[in-house]
C-alpha atoms as a PDB file:
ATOM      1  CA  UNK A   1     126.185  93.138 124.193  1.00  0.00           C
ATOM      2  CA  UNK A   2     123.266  91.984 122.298  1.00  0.00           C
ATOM      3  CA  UNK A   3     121.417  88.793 122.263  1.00  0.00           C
ATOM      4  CA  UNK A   4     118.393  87.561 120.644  1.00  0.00           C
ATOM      5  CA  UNK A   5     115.881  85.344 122.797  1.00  0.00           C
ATOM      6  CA  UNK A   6     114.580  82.923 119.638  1.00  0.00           C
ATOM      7  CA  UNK A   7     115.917  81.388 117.084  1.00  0.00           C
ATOM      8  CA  UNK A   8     113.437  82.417 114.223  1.00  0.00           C
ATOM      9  CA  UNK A   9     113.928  84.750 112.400  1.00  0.00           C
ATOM     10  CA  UNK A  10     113.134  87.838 112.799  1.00  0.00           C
ATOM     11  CA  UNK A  11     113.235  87.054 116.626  1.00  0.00           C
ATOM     12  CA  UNK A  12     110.098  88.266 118.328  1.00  0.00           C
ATOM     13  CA  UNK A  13     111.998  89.569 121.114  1.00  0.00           C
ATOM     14  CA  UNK A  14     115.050  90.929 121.857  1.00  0.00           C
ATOM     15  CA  UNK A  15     118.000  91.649 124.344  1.00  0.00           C
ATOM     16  CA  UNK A  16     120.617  94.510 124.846  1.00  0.00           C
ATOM     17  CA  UNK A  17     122.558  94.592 127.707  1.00  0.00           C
ATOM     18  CA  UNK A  18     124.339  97.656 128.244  1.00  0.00           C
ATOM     19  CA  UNK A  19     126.132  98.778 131.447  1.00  0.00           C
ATOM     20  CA  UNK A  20     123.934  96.900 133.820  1.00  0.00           C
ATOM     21  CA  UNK A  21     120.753  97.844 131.573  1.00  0.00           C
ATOM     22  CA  UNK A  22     118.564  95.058 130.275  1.00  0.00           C
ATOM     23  CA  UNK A  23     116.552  96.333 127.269  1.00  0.00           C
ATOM     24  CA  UNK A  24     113.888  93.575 126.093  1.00  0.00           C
ATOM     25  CA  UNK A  25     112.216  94.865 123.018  1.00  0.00           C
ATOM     26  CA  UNK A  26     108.975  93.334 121.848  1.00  0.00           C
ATOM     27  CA  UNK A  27     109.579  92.914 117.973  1.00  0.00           C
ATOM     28  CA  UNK A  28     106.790  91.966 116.291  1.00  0.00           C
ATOM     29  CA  UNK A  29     106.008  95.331 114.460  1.00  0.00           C
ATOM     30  CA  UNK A  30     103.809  94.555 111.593  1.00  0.00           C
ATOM     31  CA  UNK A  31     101.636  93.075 114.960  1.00  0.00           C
ATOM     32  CA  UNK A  32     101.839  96.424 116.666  1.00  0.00           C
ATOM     33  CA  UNK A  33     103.980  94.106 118.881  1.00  0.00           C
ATOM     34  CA  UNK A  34     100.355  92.436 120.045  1.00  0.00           C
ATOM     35  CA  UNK A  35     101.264  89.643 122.328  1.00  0.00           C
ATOM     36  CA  UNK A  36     100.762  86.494 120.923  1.00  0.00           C
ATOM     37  CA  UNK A  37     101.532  83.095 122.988  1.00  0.00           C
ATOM     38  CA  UNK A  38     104.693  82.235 121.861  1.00  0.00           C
ATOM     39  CA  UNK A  39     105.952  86.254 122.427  1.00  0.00           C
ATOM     40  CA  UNK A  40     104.319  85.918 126.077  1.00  0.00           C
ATOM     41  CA  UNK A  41     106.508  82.890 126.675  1.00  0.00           C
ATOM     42  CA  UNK A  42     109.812  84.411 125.211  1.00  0.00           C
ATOM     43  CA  UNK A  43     109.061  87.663 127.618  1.00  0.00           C
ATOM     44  CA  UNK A  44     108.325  84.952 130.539  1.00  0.00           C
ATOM     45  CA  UNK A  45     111.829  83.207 129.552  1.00  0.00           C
ATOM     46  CA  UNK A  46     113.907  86.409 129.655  1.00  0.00           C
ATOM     47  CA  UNK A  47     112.201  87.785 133.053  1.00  0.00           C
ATOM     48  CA  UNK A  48     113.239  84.500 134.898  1.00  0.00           C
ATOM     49  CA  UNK A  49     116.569  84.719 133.186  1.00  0.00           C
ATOM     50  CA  UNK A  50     117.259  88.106 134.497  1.00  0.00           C
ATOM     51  CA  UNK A  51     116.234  87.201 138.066  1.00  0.00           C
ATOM     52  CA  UNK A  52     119.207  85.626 138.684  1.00  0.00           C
ATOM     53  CA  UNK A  53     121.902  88.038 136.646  1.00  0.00           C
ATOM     54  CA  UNK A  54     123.831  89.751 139.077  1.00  0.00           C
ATOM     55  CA  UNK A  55     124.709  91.966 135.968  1.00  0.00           C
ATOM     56  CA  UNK A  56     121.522  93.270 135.413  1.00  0.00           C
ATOM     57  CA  UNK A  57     120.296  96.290 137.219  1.00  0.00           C
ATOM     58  CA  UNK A  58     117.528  97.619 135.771  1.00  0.00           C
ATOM     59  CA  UNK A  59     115.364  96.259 133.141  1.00  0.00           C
ATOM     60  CA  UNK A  60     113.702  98.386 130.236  1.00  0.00           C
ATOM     61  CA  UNK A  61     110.637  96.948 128.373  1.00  0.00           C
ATOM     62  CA  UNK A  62     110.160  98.556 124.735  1.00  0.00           C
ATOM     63  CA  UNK A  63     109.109  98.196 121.382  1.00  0.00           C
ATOM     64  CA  UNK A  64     109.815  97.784 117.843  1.00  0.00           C
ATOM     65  CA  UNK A  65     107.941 100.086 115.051  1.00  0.00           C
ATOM     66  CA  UNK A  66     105.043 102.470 115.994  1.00  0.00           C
ATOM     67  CA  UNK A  67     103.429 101.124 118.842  1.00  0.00           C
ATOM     68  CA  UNK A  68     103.968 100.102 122.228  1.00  0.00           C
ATOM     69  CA  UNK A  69     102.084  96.645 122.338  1.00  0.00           C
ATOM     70  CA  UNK A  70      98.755  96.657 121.259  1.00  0.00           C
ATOM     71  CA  UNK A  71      97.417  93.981 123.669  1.00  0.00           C
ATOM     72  CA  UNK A  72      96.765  90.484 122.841  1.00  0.00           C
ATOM     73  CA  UNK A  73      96.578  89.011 119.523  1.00  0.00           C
ATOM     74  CA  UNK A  74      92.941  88.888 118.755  1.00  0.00           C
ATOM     75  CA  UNK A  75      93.546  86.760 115.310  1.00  0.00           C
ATOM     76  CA  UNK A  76      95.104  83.943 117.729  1.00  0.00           C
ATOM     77  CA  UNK A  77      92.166  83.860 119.708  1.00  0.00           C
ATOM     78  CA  UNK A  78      89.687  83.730 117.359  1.00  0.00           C
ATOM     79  CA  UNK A  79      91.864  80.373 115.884  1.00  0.00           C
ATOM     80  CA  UNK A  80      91.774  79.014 118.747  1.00  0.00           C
ATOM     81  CA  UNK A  81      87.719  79.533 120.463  1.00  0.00           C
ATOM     82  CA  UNK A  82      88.155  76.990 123.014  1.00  0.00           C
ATOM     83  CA  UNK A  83      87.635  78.255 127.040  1.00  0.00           C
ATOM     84  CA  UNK A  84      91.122  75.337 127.969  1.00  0.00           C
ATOM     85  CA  UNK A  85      92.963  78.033 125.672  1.00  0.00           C
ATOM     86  CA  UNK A  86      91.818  80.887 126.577  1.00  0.00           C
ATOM     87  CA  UNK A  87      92.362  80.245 130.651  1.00  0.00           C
ATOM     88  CA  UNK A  88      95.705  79.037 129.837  1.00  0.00           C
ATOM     89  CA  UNK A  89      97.055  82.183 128.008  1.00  0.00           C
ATOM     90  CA  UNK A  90      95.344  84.450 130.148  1.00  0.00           C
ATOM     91  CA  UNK A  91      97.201  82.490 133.033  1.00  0.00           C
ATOM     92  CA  UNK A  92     100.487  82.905 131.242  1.00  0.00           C
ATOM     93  CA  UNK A  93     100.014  86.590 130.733  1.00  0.00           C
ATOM     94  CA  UNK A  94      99.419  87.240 134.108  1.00  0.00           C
ATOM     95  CA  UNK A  95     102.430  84.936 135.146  1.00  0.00           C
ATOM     96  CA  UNK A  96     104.559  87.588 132.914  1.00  0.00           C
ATOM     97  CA  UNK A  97     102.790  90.431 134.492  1.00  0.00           C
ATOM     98  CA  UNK A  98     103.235  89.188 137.974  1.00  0.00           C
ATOM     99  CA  UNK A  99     107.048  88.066 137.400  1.00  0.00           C
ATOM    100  CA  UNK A 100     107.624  91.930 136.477  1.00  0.00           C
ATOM    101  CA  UNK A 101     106.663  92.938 140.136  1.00  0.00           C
ATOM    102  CA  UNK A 102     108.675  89.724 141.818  1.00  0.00           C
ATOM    103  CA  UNK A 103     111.891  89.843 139.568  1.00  0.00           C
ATOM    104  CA  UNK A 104     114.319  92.296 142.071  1.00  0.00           C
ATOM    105  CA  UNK A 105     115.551  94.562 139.380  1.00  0.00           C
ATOM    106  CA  UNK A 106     112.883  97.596 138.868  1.00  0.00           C
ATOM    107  CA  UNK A 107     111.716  97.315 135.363  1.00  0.00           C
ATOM    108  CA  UNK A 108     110.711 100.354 133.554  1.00  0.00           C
ATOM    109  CA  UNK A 109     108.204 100.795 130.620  1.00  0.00           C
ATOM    110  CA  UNK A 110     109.566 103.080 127.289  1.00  0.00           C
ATOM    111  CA  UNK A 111     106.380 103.928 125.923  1.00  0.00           C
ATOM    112  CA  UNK A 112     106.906 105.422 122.274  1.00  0.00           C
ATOM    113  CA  UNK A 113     103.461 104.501 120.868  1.00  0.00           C
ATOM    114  CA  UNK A 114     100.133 103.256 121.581  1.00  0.00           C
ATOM    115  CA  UNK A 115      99.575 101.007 124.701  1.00  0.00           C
ATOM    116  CA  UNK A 116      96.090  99.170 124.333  1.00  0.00           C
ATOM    117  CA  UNK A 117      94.678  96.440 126.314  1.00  0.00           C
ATOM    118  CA  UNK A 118      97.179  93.932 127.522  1.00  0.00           C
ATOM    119  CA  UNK A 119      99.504  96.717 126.613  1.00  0.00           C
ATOM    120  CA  UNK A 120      98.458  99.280 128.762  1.00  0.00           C
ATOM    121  CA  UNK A 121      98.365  96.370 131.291  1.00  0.00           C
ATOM    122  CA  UNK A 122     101.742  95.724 130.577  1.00  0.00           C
ATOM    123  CA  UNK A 123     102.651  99.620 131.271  1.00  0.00           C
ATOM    124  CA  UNK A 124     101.179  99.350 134.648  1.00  0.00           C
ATOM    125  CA  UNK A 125     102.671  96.007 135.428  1.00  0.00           C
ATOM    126  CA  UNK A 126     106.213  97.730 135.604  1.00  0.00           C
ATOM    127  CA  UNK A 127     107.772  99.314 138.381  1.00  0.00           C
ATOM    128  CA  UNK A 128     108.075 102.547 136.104  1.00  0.00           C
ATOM    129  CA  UNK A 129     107.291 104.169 132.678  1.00  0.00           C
ATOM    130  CA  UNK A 130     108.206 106.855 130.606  1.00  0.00           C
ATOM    131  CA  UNK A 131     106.025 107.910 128.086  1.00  0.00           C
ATOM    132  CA  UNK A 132     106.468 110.068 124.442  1.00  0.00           C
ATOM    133  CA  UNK A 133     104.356 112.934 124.607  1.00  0.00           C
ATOM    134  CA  UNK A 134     102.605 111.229 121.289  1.00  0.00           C
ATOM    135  CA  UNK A 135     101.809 108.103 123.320  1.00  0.00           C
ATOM    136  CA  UNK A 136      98.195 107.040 123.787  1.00  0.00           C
ATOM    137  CA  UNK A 137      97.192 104.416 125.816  1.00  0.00           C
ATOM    138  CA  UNK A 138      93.422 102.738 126.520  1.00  0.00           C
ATOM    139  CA  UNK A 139      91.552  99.329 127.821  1.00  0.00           C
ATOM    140  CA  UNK A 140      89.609  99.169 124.563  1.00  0.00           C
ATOM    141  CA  UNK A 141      88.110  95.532 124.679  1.00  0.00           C
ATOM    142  CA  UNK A 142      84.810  96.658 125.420  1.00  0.00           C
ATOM    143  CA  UNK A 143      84.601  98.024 122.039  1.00  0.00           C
ATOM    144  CA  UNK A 144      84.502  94.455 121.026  1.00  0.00           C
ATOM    145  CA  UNK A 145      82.314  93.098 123.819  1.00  0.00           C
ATOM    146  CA  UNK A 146      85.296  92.219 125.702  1.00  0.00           C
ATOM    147  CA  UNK A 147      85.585  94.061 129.127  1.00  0.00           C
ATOM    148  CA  UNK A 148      89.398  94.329 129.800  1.00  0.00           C
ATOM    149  CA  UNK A 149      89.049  92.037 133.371  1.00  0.00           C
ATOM    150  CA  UNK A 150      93.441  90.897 133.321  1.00  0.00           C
ATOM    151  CA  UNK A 151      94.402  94.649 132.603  1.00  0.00           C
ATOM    152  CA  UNK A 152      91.484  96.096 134.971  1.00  0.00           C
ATOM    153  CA  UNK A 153      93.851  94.128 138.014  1.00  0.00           C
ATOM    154  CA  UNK A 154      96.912  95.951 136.998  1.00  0.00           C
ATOM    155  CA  UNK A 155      94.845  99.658 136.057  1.00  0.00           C
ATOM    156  CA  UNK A 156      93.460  99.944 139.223  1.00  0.00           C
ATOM    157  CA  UNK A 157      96.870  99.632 141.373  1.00  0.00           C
ATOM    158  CA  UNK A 158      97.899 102.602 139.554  1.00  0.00           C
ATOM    159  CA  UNK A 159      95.517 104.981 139.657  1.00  0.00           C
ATOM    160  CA  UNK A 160      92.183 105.987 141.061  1.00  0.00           C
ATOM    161  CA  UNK A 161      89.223 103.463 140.818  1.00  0.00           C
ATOM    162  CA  UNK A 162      86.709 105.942 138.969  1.00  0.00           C
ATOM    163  CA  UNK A 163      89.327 106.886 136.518  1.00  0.00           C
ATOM    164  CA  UNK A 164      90.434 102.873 135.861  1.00  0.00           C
ATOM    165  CA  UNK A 165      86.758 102.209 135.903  1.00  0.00           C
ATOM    166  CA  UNK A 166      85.839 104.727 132.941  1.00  0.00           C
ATOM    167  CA  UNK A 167      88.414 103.851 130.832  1.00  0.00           C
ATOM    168  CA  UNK A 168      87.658 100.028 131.372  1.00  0.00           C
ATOM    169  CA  UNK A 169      84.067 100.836 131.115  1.00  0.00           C
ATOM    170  CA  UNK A 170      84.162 102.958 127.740  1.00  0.00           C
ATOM    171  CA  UNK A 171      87.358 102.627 125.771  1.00  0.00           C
ATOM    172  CA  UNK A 172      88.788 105.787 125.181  1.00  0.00           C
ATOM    173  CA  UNK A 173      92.262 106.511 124.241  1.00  0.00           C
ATOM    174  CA  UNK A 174      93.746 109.104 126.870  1.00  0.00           C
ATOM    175  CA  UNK A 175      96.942 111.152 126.295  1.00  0.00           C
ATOM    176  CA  UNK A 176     100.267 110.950 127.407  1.00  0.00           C
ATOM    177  CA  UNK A 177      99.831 114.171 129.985  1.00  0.00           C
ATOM    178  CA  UNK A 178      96.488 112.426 130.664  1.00  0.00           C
ATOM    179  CA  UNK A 179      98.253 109.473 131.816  1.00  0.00           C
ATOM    180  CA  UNK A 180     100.728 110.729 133.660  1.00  0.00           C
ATOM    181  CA  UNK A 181      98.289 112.688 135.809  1.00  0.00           C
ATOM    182  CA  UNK A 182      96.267 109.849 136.660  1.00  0.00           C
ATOM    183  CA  UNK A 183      99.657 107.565 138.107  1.00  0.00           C
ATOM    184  CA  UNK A 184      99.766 105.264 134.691  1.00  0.00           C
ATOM    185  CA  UNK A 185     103.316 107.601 133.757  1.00  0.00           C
ATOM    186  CA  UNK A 186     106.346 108.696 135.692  1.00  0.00           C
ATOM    187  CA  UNK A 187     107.773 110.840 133.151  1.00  0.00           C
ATOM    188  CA  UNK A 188     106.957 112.319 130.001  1.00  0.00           C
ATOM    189  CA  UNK A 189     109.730 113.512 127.192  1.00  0.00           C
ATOM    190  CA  UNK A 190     109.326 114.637 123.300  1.00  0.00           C
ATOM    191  CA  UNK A 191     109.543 111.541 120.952  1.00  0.00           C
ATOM    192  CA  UNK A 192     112.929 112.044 119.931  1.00  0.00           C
ATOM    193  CA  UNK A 193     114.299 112.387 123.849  1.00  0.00           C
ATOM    194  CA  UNK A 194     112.592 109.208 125.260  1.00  0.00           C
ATOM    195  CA  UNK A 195     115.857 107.316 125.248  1.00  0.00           C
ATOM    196  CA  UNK A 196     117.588 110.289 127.390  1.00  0.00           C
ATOM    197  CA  UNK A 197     115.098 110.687 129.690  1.00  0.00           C
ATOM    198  CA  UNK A 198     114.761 106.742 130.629  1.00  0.00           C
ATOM    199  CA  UNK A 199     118.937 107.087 130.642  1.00  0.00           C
ATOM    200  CA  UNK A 200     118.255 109.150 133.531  1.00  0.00           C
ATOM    201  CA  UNK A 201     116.142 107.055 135.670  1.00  0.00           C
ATOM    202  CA  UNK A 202     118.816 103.980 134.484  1.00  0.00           C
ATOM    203  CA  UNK A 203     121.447 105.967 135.677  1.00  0.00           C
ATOM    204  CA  UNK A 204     120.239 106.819 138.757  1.00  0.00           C
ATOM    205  CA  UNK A 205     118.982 103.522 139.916  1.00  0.00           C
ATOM    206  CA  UNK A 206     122.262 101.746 139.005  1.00  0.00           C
ATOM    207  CA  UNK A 207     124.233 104.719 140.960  1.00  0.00           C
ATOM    208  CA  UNK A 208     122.621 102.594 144.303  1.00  0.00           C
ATOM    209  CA  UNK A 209     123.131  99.696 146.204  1.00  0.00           C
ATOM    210  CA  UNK A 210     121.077  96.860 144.355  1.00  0.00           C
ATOM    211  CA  UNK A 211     121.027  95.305 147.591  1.00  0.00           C
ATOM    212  CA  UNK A 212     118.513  98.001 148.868  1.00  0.00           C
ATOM    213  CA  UNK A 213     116.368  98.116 145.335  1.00  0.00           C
ATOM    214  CA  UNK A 214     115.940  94.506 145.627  1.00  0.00           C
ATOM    215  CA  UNK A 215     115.014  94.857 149.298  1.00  0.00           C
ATOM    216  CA  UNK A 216     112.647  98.189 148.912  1.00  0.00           C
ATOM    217  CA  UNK A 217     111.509  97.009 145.893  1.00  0.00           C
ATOM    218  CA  UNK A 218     109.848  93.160 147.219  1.00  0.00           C
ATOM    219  CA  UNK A 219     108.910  95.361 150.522  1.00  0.00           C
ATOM    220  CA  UNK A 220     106.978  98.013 148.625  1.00  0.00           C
ATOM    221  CA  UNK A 221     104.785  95.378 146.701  1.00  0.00           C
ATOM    222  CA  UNK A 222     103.936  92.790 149.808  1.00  0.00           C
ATOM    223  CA  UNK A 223     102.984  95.912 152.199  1.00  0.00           C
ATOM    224  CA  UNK A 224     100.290  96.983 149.576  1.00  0.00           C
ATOM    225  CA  UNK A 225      98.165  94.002 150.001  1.00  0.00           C
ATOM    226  CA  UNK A 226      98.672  94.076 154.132  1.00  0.00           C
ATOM    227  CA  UNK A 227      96.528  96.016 156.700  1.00  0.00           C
ATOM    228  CA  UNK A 228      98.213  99.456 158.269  1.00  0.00           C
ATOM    229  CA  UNK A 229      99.282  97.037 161.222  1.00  0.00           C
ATOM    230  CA  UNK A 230     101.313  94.357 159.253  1.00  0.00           C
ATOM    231  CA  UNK A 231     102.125  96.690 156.417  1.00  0.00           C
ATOM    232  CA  UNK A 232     104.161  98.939 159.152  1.00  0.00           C
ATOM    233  CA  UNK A 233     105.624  95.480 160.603  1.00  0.00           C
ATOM    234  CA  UNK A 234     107.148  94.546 157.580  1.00  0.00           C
ATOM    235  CA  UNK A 235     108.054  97.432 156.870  1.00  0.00           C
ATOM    236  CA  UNK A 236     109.879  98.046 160.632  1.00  0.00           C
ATOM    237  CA  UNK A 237     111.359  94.353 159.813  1.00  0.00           C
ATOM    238  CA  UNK A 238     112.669  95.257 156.477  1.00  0.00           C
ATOM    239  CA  UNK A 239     114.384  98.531 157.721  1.00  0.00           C
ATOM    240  CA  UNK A 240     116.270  96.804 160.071  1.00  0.00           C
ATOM    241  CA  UNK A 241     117.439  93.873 158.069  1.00  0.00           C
ATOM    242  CA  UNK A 242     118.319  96.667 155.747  1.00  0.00           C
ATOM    243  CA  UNK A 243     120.567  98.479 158.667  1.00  0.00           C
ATOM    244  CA  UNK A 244     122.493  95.216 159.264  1.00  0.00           C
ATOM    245  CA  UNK A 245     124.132  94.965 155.679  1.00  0.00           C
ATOM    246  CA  UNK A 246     127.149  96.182 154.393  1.00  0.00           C
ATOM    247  CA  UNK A 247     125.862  98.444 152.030  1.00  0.00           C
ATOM    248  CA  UNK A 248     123.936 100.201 154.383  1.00  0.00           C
ATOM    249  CA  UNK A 249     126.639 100.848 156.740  1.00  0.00           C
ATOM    250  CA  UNK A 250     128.802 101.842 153.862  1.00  0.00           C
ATOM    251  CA  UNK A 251     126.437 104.261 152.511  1.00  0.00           C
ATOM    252  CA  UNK A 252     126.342 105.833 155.980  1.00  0.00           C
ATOM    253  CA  UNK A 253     129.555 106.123 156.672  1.00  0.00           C
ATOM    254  CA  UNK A 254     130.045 107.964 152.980  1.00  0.00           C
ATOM    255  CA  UNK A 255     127.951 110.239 153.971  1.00  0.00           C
ATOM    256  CA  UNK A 256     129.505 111.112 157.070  1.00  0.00           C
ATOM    257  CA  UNK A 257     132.406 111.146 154.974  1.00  0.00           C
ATOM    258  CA  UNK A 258     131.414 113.100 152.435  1.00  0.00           C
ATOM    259  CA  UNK A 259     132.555 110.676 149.574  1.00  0.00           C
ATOM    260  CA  UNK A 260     131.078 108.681 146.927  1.00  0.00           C
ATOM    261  CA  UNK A 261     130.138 105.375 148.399  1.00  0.00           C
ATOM    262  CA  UNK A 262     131.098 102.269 147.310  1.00  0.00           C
ATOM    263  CA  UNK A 263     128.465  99.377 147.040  1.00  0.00           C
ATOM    264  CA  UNK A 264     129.039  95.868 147.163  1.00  0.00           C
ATOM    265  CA  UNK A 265     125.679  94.336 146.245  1.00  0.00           C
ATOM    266  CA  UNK A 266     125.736  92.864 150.296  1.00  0.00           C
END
């Protein structure tokens, strides 16, 4: 099934749903899919839509034409100088950014083309990317004067802080290999295979319970920002909630079994 989030046309973004896979595509290609305000707000609509769709299972983020997203749209900004604008969208990027970490469904990033700025944010905001070999990716406001401060928060969570720092500090594009060495990337696949090789990780996160992705996946992110102590609490809480639903008991008992187990979401 297809659906598309706006009623302009061509819509900015758009929705496939395919066997429990939410694809949201960001579709403004002549823009290198830069996000302007009103795209932010579409994305920010269709994340708090999902959150609630049993149906959905995983979510892909993609885009339309050459590039990734190339961050935000710098001719918007300049039409609009004023410091009330510019706190409010960088408030409502960061609202979509964090809603990709709270919605339960792991999101993944496809990654065909350049990810720049807010882009490259956006990469490391989800759960999970996969990357073209061609893909580039780099925090490139400083070129401008601009040091990249919203996608330095989400840059430094994945990877190392000297490597986040130098490519906040200087600009540079780095590589797809590049990027998945330093943590940005998951996997890596030839242009032409990118849709097979995020198939894969689709298939095999719908193949479990959703009850314990949901679970893991709001554990994971809360223990990060706790102390050894209450990160191991949490964690000690969370496994044992975890033991007391159906699913879990079911998966256990499959295994004992030696069958395929069968999940109901509970």
């Amino acid at each position: 099934m297809s659906a598309v989030l706006q009623s302009d046309n061509p819509a900015i973004l758009l929705r496939h749903d395919d066997g429990g896979v939410t694809t949201l595509t960001l579709n403004r290609p002549s823009q290198f899919n830069s996000l302007s305000e009103e795209l932010l707000g579409e994305l920010q609509a269709a994340l708090d839509a999902i959150v609630a769709d049993q149906g959905v299972r995983v979510v892909v983020i993609a885009g339309a034409g050459k590039a990734f997203c190339s961050g935000h749209d710098l001719k918007q900004m300049r039409a609009n100088p004023s410091k009330e604008y510019m706190q409010q969208l960088f408030r409502r990027c960061g609202k979509v950014m964090t809603t990709i970490g709270e919605i339960p469904q792991p999101v993944i990033a496809r990654v065909h083309g350049i990810a720049t700025a807010a882009g490259c944010q956006l990469v490391a905001a989800c759960d999970l990317a996969v990357a073209a070999d061609v893909a580039r990716f780099a925090v490139s406001g400083i070129n401008v004067g601009l040091f990249c401060s919203t996608p330095a928060v989400a840059l430094a969570r994945n990877m190392g802080r000297k490597q986040a720092m130098e490519m906040l500090l200087t600009g540079e594009f780095i590589d797809a290999a590049e990027a998945q060495r330093r943590g940005l990337v998951n996997r890596l696949a030839p242009l032409d295979q990118i849709d097979a090789e995020v198939k894969k990780l689709t298939d095999s996160i719908c193949a479990k319970s959703s009850l314990a992705i949901s679970v893991g996946k709001r554990m994971f992110y809360k223990q990060l920002e706790m102390g050894l102590q209450g990160a191991y609490q949490l964690a000690s809480e969370t496994m044992a909630c975890n033991m007391m639903a159906a699913d879990a008991g079911e998966g256990i008992d499959a295994f004992m079994q030696k069958r395929k187990p069968e999940w109901k979401g509970c």
